[in-house]
C-alpha atoms as a PDB file:
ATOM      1  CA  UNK A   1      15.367 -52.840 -80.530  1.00  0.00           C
ATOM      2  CA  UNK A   2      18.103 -55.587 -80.782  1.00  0.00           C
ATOM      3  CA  UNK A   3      20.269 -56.995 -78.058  1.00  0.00           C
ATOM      4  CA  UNK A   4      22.941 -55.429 -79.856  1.00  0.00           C
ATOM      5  CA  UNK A   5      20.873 -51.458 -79.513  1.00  0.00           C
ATOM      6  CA  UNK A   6      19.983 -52.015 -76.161  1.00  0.00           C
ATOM      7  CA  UNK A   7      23.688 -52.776 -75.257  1.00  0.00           C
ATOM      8  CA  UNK A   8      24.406 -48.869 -76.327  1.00  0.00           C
ATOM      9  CA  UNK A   9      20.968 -47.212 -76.080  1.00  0.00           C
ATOM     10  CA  UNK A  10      20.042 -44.422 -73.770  1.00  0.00           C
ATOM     11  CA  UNK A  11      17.270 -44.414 -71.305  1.00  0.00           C
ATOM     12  CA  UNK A  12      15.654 -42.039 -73.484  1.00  0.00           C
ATOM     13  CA  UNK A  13      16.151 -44.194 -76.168  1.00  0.00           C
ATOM     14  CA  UNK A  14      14.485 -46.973 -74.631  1.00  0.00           C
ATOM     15  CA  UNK A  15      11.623 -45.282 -73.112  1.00  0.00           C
ATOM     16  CA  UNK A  16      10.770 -43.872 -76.607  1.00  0.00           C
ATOM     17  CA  UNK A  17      11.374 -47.377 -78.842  1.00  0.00           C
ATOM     18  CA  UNK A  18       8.123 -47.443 -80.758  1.00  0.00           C
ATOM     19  CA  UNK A  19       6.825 -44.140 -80.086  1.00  0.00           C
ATOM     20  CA  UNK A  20       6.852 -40.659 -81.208  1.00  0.00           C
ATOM     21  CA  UNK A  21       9.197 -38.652 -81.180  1.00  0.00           C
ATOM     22  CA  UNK A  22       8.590 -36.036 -83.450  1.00  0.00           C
ATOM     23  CA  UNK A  23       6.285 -33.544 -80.599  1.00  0.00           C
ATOM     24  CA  UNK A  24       9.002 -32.576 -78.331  1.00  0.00           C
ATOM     25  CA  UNK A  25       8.963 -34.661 -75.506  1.00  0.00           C
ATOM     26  CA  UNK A  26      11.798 -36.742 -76.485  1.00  0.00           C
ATOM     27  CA  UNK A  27      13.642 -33.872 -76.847  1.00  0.00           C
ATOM     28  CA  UNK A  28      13.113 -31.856 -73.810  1.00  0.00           C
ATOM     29  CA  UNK A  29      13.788 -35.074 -71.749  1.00  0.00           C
ATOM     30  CA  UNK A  30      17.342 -35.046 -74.208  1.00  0.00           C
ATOM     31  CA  UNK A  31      18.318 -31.638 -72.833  1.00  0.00           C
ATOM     32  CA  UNK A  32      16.871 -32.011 -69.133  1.00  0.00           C
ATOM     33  CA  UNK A  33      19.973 -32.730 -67.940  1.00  0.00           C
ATOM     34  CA  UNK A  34      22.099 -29.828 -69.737  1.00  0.00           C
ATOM     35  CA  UNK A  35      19.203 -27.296 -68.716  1.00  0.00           C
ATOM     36  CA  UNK A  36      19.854 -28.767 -64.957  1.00  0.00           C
ATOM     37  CA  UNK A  37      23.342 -28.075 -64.457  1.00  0.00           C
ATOM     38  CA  UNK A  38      22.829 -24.673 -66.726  1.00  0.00           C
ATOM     39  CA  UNK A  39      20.605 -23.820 -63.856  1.00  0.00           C
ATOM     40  CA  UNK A  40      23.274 -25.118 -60.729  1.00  0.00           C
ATOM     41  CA  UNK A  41      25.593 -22.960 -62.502  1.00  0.00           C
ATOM     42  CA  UNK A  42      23.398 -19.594 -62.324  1.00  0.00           C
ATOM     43  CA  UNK A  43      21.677 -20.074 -58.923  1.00  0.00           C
ATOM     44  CA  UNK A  44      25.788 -21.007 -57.170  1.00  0.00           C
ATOM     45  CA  UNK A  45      26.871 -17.926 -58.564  1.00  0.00           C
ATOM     46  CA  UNK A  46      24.202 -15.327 -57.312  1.00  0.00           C
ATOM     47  CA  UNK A  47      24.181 -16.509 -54.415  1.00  0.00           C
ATOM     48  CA  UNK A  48      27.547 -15.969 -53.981  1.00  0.00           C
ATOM     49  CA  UNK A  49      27.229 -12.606 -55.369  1.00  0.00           C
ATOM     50  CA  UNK A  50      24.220 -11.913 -52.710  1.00  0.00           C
ATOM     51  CA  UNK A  51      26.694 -13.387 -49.684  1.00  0.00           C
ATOM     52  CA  UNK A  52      30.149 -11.280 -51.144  1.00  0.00           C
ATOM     53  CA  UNK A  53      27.973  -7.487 -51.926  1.00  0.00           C
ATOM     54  CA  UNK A  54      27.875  -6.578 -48.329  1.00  0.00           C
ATOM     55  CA  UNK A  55      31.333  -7.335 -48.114  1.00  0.00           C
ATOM     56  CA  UNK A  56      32.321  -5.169 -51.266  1.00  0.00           C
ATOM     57  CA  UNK A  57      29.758  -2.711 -50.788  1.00  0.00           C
ATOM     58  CA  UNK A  58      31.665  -2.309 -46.876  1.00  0.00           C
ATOM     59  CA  UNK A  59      35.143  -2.129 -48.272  1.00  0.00           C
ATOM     60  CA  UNK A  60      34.308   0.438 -50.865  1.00  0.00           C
ATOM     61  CA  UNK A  61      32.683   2.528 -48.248  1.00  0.00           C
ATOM     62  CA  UNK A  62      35.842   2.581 -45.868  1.00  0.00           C
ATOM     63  CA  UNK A  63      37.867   3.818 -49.268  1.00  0.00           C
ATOM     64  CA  UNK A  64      35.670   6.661 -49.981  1.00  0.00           C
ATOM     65  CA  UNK A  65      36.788   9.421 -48.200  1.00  0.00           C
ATOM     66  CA  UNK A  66      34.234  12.019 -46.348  1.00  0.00           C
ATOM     67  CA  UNK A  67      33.357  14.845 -48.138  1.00  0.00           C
ATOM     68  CA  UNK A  68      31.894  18.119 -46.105  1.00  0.00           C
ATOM     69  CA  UNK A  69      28.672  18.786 -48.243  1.00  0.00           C
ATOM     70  CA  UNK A  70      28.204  22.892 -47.814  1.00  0.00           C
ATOM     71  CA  UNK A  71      25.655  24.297 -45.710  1.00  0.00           C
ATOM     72  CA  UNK A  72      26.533  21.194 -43.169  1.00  0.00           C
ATOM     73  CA  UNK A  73      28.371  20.938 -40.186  1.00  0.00           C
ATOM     74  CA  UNK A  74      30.836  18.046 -39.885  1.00  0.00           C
ATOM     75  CA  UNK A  75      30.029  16.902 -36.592  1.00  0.00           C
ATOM     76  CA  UNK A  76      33.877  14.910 -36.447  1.00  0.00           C
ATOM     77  CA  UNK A  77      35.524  18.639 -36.022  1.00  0.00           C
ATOM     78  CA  UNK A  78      33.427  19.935 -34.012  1.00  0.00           C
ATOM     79  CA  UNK A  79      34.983  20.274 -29.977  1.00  0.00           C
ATOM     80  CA  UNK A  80      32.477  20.029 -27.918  1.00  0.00           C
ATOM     81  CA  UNK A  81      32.425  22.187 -24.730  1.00  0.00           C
ATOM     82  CA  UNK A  82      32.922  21.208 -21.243  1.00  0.00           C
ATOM     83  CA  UNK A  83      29.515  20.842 -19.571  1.00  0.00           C
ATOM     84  CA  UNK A  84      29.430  23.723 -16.522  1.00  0.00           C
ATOM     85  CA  UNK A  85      27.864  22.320 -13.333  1.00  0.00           C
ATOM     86  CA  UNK A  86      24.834  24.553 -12.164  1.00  0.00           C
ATOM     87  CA  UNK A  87      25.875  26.752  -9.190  1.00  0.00           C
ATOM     88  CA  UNK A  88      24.861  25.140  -5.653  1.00  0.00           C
ATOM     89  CA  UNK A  89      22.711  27.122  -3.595  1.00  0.00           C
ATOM     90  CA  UNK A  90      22.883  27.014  -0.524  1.00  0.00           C
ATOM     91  CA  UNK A  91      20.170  27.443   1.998  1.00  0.00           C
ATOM     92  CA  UNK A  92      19.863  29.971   4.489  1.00  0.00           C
ATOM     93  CA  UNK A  93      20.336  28.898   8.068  1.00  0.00           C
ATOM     94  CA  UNK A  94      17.081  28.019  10.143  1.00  0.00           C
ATOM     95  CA  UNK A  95      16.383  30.373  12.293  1.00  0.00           C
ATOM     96  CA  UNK A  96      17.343  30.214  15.772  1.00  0.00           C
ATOM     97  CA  UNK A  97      14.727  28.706  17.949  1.00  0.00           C
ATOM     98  CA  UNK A  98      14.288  30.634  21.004  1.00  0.00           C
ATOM     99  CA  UNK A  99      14.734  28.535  23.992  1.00  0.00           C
ATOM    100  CA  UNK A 100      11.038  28.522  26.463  1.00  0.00           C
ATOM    101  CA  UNK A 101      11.300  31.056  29.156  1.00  0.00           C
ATOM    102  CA  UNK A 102      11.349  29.747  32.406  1.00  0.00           C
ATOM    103  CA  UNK A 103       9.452  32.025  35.119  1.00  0.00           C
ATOM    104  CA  UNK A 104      11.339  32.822  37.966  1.00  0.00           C
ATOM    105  CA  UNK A 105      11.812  30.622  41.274  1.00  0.00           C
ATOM    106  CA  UNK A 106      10.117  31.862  44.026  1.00  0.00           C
ATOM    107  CA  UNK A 107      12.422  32.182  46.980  1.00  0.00           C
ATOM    108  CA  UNK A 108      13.262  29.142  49.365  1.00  0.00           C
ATOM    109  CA  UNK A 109      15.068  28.541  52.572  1.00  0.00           C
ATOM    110  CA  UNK A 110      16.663  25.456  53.690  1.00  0.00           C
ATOM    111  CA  UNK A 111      14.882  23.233  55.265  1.00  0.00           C
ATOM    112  CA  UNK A 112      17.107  22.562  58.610  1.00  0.00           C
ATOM    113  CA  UNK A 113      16.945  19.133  60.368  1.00  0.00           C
ATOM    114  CA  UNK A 114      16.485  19.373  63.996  1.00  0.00           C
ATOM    115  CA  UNK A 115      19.499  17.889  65.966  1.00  0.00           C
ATOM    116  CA  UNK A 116      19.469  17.355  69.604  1.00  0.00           C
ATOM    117  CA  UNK A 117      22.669  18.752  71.081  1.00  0.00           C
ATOM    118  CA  UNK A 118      23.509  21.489  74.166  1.00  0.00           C
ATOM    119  CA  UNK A 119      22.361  24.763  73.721  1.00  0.00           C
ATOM    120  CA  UNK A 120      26.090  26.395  74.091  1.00  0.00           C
ATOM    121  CA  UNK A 121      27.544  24.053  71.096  1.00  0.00           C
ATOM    122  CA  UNK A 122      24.769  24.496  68.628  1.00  0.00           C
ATOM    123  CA  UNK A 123      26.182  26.432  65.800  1.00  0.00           C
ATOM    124  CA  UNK A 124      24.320  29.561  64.780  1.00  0.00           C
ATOM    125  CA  UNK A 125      23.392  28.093  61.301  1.00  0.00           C
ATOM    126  CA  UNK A 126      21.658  25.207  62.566  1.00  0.00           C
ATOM    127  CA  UNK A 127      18.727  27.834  64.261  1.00  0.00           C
ATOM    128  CA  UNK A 128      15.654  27.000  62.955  1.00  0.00           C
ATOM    129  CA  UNK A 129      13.447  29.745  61.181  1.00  0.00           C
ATOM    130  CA  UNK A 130      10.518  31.595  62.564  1.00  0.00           C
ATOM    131  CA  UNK A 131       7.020  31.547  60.738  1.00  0.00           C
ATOM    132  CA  UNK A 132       7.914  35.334  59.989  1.00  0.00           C
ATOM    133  CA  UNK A 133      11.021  34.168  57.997  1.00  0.00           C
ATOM    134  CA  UNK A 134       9.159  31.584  56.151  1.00  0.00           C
ATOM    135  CA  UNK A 135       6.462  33.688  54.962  1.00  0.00           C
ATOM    136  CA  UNK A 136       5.925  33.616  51.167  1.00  0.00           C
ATOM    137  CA  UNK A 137       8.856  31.225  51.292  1.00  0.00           C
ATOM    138  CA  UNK A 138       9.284  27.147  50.115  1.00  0.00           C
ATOM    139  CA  UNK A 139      11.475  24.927  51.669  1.00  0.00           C
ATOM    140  CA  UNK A 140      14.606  23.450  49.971  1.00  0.00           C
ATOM    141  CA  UNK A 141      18.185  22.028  50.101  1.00  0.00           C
ATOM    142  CA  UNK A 142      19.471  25.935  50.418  1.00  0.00           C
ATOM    143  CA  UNK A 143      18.673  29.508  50.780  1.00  0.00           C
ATOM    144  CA  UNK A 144      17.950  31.356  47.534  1.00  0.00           C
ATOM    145  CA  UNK A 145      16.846  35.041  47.015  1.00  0.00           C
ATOM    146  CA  UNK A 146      14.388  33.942  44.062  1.00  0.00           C
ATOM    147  CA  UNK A 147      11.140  36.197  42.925  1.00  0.00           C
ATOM    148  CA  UNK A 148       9.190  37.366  45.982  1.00  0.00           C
ATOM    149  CA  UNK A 149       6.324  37.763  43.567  1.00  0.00           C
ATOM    150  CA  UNK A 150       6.394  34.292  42.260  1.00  0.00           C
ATOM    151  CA  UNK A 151       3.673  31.400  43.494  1.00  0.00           C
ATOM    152  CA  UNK A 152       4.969  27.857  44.392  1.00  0.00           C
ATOM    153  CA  UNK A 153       2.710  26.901  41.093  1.00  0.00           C
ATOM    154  CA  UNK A 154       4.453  29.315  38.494  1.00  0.00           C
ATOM    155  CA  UNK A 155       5.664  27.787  35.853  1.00  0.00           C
ATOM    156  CA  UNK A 156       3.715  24.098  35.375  1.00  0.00           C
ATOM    157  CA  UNK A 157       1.710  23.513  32.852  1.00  0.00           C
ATOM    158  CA  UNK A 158      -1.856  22.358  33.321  1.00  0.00           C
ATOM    159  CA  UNK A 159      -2.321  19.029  31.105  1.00  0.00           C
ATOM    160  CA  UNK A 160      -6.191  18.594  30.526  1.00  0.00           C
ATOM    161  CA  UNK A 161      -7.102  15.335  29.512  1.00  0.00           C
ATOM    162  CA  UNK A 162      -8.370  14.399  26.160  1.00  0.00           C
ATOM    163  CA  UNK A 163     -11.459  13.825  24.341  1.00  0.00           C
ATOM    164  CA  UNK A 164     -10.758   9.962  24.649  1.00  0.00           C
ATOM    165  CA  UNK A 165     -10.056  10.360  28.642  1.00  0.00           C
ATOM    166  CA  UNK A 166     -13.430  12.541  29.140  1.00  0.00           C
ATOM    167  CA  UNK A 167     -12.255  15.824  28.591  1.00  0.00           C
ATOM    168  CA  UNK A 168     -12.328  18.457  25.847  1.00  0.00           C
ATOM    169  CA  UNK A 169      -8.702  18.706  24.757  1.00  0.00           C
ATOM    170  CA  UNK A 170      -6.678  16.189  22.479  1.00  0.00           C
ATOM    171  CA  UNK A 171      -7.721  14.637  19.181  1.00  0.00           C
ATOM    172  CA  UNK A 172      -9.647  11.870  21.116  1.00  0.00           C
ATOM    173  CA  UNK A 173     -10.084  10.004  18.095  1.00  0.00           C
ATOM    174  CA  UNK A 174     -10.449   6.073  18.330  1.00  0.00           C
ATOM    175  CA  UNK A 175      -8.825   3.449  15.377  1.00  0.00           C
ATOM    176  CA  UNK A 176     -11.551   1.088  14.900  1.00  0.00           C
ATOM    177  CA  UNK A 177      -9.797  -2.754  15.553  1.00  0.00           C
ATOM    178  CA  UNK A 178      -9.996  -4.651  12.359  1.00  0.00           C
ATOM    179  CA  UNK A 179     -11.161  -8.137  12.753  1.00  0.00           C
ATOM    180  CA  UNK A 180      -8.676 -11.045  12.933  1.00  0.00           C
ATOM    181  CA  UNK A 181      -8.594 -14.185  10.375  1.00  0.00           C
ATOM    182  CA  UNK A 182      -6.553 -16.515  12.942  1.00  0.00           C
ATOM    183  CA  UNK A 183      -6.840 -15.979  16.991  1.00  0.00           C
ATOM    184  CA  UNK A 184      -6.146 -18.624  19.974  1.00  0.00           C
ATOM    185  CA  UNK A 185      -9.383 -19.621  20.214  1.00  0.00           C
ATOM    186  CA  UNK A 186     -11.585 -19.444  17.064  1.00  0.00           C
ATOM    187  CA  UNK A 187     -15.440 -18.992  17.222  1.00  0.00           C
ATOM    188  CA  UNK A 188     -17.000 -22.070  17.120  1.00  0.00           C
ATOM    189  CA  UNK A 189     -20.665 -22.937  17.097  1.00  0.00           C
ATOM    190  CA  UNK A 190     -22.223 -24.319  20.461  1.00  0.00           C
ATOM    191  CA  UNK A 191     -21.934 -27.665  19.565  1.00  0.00           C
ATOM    192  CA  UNK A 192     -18.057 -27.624  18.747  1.00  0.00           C
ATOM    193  CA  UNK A 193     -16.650 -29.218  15.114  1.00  0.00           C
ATOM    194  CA  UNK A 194     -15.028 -26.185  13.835  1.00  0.00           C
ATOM    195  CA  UNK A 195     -15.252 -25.408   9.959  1.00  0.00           C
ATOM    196  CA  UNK A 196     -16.902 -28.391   9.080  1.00  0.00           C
ATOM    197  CA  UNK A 197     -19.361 -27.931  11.610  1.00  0.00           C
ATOM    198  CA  UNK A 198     -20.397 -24.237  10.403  1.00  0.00           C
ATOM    199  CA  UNK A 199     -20.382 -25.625   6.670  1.00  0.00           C
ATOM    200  CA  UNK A 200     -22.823 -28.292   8.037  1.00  0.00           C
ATOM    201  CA  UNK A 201     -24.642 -26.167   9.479  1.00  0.00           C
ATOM    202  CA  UNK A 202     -25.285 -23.391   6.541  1.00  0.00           C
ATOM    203  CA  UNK A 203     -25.835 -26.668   4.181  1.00  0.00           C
ATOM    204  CA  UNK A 204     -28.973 -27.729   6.606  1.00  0.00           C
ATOM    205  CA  UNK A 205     -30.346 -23.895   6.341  1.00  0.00           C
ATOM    206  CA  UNK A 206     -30.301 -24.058   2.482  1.00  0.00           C
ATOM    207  CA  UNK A 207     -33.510 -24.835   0.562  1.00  0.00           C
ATOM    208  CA  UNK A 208     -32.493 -25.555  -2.788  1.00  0.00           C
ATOM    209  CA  UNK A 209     -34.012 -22.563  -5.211  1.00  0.00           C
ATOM    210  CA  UNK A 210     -36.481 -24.263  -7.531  1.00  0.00           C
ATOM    211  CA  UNK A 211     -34.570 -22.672 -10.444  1.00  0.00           C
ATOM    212  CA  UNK A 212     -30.810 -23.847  -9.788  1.00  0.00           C
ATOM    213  CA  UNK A 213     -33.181 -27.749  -9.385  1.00  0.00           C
ATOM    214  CA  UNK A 214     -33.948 -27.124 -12.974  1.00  0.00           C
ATOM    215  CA  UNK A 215     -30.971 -25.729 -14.207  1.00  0.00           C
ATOM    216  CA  UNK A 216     -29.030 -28.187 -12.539  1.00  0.00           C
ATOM    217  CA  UNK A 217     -26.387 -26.152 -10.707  1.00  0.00           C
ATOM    218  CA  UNK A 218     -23.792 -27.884  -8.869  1.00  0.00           C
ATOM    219  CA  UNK A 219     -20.540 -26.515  -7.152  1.00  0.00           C
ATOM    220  CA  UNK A 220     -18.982 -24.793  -4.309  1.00  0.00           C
ATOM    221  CA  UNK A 221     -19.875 -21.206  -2.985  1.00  0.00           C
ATOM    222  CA  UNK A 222     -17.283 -18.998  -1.169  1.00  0.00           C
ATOM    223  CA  UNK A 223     -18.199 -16.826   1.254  1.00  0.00           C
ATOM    224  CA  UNK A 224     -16.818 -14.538   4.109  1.00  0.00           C
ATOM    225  CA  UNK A 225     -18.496 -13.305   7.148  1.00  0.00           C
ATOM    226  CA  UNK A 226     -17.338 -12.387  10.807  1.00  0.00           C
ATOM    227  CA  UNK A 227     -18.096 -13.333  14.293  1.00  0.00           C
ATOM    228  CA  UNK A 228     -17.902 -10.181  16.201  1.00  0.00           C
ATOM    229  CA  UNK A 229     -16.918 -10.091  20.030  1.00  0.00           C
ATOM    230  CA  UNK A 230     -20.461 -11.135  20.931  1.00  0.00           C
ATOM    231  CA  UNK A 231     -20.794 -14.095  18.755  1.00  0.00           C
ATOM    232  CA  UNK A 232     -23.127 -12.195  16.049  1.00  0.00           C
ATOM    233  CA  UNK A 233     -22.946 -12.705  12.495  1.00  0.00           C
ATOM    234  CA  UNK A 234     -22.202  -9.798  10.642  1.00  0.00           C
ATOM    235  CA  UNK A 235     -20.830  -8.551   6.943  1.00  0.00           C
ATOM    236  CA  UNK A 236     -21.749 -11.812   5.269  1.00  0.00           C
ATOM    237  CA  UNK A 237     -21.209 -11.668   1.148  1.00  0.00           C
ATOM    238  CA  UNK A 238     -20.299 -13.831  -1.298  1.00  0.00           C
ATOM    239  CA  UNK A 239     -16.787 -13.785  -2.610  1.00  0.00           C
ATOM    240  CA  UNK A 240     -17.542 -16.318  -5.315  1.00  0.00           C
ATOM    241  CA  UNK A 241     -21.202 -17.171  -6.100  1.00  0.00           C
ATOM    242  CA  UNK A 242     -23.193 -19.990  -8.753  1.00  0.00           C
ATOM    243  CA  UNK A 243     -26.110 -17.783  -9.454  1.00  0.00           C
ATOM    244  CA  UNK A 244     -29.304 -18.961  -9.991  1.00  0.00           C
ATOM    245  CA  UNK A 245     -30.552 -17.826  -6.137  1.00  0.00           C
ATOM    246  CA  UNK A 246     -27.854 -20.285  -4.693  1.00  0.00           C
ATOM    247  CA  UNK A 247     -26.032 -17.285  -3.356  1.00  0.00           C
ATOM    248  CA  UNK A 248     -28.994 -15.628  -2.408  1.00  0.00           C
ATOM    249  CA  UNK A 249     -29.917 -18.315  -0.300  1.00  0.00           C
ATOM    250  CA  UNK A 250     -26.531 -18.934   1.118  1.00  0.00           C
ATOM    251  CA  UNK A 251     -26.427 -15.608   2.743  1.00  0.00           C
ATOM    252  CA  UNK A 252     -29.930 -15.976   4.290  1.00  0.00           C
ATOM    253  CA  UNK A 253     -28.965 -19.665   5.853  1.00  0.00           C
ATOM    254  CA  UNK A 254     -25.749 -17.809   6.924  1.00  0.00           C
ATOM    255  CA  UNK A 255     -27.742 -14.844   8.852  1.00  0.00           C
ATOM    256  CA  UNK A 256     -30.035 -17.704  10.728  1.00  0.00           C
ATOM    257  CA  UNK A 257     -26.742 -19.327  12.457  1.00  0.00           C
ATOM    258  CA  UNK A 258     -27.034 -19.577  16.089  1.00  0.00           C
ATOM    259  CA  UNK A 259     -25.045 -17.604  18.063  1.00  0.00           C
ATOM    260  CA  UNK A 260     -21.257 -18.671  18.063  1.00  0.00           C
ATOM    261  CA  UNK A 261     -19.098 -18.753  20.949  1.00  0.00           C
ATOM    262  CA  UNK A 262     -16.018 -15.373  20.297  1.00  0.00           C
ATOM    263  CA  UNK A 263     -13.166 -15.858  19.272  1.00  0.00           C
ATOM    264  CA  UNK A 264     -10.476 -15.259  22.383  1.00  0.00           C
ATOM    265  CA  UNK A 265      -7.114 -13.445  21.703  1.00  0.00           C
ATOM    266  CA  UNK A 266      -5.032 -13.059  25.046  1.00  0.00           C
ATOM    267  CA  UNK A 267      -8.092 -14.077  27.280  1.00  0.00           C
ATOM    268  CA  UNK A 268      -9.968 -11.328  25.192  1.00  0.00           C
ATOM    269  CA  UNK A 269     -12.948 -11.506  23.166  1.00  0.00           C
ATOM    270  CA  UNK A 270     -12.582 -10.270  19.566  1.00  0.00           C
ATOM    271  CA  UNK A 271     -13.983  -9.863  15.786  1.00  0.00           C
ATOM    272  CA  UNK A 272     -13.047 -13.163  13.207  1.00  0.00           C
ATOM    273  CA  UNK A 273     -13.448 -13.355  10.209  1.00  0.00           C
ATOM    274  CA  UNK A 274     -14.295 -16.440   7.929  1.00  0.00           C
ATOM    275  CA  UNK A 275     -13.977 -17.442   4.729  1.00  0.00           C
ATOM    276  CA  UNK A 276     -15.090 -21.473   4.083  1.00  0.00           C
ATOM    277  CA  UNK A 277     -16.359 -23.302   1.046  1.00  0.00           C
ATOM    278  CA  UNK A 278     -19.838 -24.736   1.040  1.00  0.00           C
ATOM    279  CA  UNK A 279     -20.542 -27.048  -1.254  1.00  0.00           C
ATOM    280  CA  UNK A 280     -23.796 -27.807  -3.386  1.00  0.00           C
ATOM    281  CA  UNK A 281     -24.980 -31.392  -5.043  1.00  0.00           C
ATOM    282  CA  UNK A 282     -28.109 -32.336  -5.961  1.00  0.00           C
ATOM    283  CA  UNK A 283     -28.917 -35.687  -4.787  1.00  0.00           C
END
């Protein structure tokens, strides 16, 4: 091309100097940009036809009146009736507890306090009572008629002590006490040092299973036991173990502790329980 072509040439035109252009690919790259805005064209319009349909489609529906289809019930006309609250019931009265009958008093006679005065002014009330008048008689504040038939016991109850006080009456059963997990005075070994003392001491009981040696098990083992009253070990078991005899052998060191000093709650020897780490390495 001349200076003069170049001037007023298209870039299709330039990219195609020299070359075919007979196969088609001068002229699809001729129309690309007419098929391009063809395209805009038809994609902007549905998709405003997809965004307005719900929109028509809603304000058709509100025009359309509602047609009763036979056989149905239109549920707009229907009244509903009031909801009727269940009858109340009410219960019967308890029945009336009879109040405990009370045996009869026996008789008493008042008890007179002797008062030293002359013979001529004592008042006749103020006589005391012959052993005659106080037969099958109590003394009180006053004279009462009472129930010659009734003994000075009638009428008390005889409370027999329970199972748990030596007798045979009662329910006598006894709550076990659970063990405690912080006292006053926790258990400690003879030689003092607390937790890090009893994990020492568990450590030096271990012997290393040959098996967790070639496996090469390394970590920490929890376990709980409890130092009862007496300063025996008891209920020892693993709450989280390593395996490979480690926790077998944990429990046995743990069983071979000396004897601990209790535990002291109130200046009273209970149960503790424990729950301490003990580590593993092998060196």
């Amino acid at each position: 091309m001349t200076n003069t072509q170049l001037a007023t040439a298209s870039l299709n035109d330039i990219v195609f100097d020299g070359r075919n252009r007979v196969y088609g690919a001068y002229e699809l790259r001729a129309l690309y940009q007419r098929h391009m805005s063809r395209a805009l064209v038809i994609a902007t319009a549905m998709c405003a036809l997809l965004l307005a349909f719900p929109l028509i489609a809603q304000l058709l529906k509100d025009k359309t009146p509602v047609v009763a289809k036979k056989g149905f019930i239109n549920l707009v006309d229907v009244t509903m009736a009031p909801t009727v609250a269940p009858p109340v019931i009410t219960p019967p009265p308890p029945a009336a507890v009879k109040p405990p009958t009370v045996p009869p008093p026996p008789p008493t006679m008042r008890n007179v306090v002797p008062v030293v005065v002359d013979d001529k002014a004592a008042p006749r009330e103020s006589e005391v009572p012959n052993q005659d008048e106080l037969k099958g008689k109590q003394s009180g504040l006053r004279d009462t008629k009472g129930d010659p038939g009734a003994g000075p016991d009638d009428g008390l109850v005889d409370l027999k002590p329970t199972e748990a006080e030596g007798g045979g009456g009662g329910t006598g059963e006894v709550v076990p006490s659970k063990p405690y997990t912080f006292v006053e005075q926790m258990p400690a070994l003879p030689g003092g040092g607390g937790q890090l003392a009893i994990v020492a001491a568990i450590q030096r009981a271990v012997k290393y299973p040959s098996l967790a040696l070639r496996n090469g098990v390394e970590g920490k083992i929890y376990v709980s036991f409890t130092v009862n009253a007496k300063g025996d070990v008891i209920d020892a078991k693993i709450v989280k173990g390593l395996g490979s005899g480690l926790d077998e052998e944990t429990l046995r060191a743990i069983n071979t502790l000396p004897k601990f000093i209790p535990g002291k709650q109130t200046g009273r020897e209970v149960s503790v329980s424990f729950t301490v780490p003990v580590p593993y390495h092998i060196q």
